[in-house]
C-alpha atoms as a PDB file:
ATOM      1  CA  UNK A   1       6.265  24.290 -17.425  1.00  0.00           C
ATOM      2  CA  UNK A   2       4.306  24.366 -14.075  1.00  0.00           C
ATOM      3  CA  UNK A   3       2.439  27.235 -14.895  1.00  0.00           C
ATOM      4  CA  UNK A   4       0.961  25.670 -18.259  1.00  0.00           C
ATOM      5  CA  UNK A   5       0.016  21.709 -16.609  1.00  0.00           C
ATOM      6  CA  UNK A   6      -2.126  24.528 -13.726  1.00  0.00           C
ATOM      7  CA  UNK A   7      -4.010  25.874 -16.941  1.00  0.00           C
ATOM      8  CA  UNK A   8      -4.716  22.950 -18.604  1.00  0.00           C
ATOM      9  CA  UNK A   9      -5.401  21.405 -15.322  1.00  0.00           C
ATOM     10  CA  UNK A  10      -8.060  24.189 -14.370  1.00  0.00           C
ATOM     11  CA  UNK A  11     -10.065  23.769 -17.923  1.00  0.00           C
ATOM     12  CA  UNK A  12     -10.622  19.983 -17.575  1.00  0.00           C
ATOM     13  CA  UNK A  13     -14.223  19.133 -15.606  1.00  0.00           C
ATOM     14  CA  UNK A  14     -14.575  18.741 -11.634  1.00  0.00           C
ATOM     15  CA  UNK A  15     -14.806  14.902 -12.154  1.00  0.00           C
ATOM     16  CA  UNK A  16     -11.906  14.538 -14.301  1.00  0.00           C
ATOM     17  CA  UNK A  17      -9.717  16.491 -11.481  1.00  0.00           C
ATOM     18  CA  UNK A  18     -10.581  14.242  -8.723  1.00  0.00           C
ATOM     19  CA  UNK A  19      -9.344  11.287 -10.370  1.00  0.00           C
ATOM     20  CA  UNK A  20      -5.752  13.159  -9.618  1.00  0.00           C
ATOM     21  CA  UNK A  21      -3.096  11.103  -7.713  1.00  0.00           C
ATOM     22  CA  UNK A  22      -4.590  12.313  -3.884  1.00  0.00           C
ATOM     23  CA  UNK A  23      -7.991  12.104  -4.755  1.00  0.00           C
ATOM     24  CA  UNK A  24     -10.566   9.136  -6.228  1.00  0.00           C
ATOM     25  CA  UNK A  25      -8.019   7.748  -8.859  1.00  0.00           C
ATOM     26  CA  UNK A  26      -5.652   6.748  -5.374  1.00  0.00           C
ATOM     27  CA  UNK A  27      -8.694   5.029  -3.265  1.00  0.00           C
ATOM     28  CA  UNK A  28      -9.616   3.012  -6.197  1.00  0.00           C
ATOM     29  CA  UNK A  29      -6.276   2.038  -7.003  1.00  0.00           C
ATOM     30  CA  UNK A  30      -5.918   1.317  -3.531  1.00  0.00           C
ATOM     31  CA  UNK A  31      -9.188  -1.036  -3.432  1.00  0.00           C
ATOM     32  CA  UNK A  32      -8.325  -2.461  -6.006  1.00  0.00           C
ATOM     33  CA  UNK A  33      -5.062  -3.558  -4.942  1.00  0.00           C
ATOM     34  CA  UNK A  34      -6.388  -5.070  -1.758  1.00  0.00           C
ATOM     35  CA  UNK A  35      -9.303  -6.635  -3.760  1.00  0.00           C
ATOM     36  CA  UNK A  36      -6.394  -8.268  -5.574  1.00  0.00           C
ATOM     37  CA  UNK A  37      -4.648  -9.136  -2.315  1.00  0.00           C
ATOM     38  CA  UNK A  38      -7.305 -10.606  -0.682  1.00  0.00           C
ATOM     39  CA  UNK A  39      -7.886 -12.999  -4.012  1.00  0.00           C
ATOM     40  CA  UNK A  40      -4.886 -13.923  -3.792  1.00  0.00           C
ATOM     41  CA  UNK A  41      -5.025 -15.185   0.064  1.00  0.00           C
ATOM     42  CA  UNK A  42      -8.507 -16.704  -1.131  1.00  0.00           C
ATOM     43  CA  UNK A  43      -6.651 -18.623  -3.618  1.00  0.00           C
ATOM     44  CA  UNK A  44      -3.634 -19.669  -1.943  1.00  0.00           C
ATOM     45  CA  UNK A  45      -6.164 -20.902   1.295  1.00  0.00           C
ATOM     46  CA  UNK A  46      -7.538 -23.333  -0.890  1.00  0.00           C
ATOM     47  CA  UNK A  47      -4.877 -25.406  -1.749  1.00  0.00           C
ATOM     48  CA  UNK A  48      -5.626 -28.973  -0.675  1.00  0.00           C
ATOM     49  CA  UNK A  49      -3.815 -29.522   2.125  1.00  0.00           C
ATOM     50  CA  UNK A  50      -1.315 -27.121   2.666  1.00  0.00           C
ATOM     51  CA  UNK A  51      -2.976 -23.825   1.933  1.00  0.00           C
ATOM     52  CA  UNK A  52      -4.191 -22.720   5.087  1.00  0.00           C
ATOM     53  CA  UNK A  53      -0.533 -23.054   6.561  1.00  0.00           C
ATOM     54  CA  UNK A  54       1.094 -21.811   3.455  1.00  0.00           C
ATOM     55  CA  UNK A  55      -1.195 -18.131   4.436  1.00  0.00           C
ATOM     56  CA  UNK A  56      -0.886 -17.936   7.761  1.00  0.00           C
ATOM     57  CA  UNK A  57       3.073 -18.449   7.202  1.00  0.00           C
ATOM     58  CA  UNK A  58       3.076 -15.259   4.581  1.00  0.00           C
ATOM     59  CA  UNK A  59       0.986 -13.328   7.327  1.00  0.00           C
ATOM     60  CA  UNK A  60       3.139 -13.950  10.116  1.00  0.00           C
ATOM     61  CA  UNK A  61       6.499 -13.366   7.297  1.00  0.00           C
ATOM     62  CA  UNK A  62       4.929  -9.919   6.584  1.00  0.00           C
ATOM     63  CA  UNK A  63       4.300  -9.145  10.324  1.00  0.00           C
ATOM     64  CA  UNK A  64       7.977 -10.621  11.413  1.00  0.00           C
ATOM     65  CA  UNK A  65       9.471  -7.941   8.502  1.00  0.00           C
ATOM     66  CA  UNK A  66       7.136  -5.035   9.645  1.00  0.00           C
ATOM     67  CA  UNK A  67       8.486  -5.393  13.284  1.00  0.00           C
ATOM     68  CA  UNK A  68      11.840  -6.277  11.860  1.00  0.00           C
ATOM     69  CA  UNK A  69      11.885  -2.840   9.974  1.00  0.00           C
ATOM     70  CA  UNK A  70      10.255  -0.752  12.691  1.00  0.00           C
ATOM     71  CA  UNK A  71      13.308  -2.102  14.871  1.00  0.00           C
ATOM     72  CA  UNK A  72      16.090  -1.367  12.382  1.00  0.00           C
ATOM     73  CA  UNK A  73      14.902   2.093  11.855  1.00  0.00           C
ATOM     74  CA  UNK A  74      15.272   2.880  15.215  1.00  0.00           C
ATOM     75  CA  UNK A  75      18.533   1.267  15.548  1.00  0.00           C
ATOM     76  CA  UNK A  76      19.854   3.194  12.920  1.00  0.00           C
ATOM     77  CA  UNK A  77      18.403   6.756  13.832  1.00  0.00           C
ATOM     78  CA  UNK A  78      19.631   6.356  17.936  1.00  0.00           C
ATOM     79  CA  UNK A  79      16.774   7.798  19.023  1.00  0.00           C
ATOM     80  CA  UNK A  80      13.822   6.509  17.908  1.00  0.00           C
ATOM     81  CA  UNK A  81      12.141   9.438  16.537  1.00  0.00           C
ATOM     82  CA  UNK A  82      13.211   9.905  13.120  1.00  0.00           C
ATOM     83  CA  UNK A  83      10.796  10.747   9.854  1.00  0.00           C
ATOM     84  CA  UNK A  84      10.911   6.670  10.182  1.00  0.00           C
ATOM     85  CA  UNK A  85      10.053   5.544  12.963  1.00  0.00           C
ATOM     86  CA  UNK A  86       6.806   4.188  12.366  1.00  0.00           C
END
């Protein structure tokens, strides 16, 4: 099964390869989603009164759950340098 996805792999065009998951195809999936996330924050900071505080309160949630994570994870391991301690 791996061996024939390689050969039909190797007979498609240079272009058509790069688009694999590690290659093009994931950096423009991955500007697009942060095209998309930054509309969204555009949108959400122009809401008449309240939008400004309404994104800076989602910034500071996603930062509080970052550091929140980070902590737990090295909590959990007892050391600190696990394959998640990032």
């Amino acid at each position: 099964m791996y061996a024939a996805s390689n050969a039909i792999a190797s007979r498609l065009p240079g272009a058509v390869q790069a688009l694999g998951g590690g290659g093009l195809g994931h950096w423009i999936i991955r500007l697009f989603i942060w095209h998309e996330i930054w509309r969204l924050m555009r949108l959400i900071w122009r809401i008449p009164t309240f939008g400004p505080f309404i994104a800076v309160l989602i910034i500071a949630a996603i930062v509080g759950l970052l550091i929140w994570r980070q902590q737990y994870s090295r909590r959990r391991t007892g050391t600190g340098t696990g394959p998640r301690d990032w």
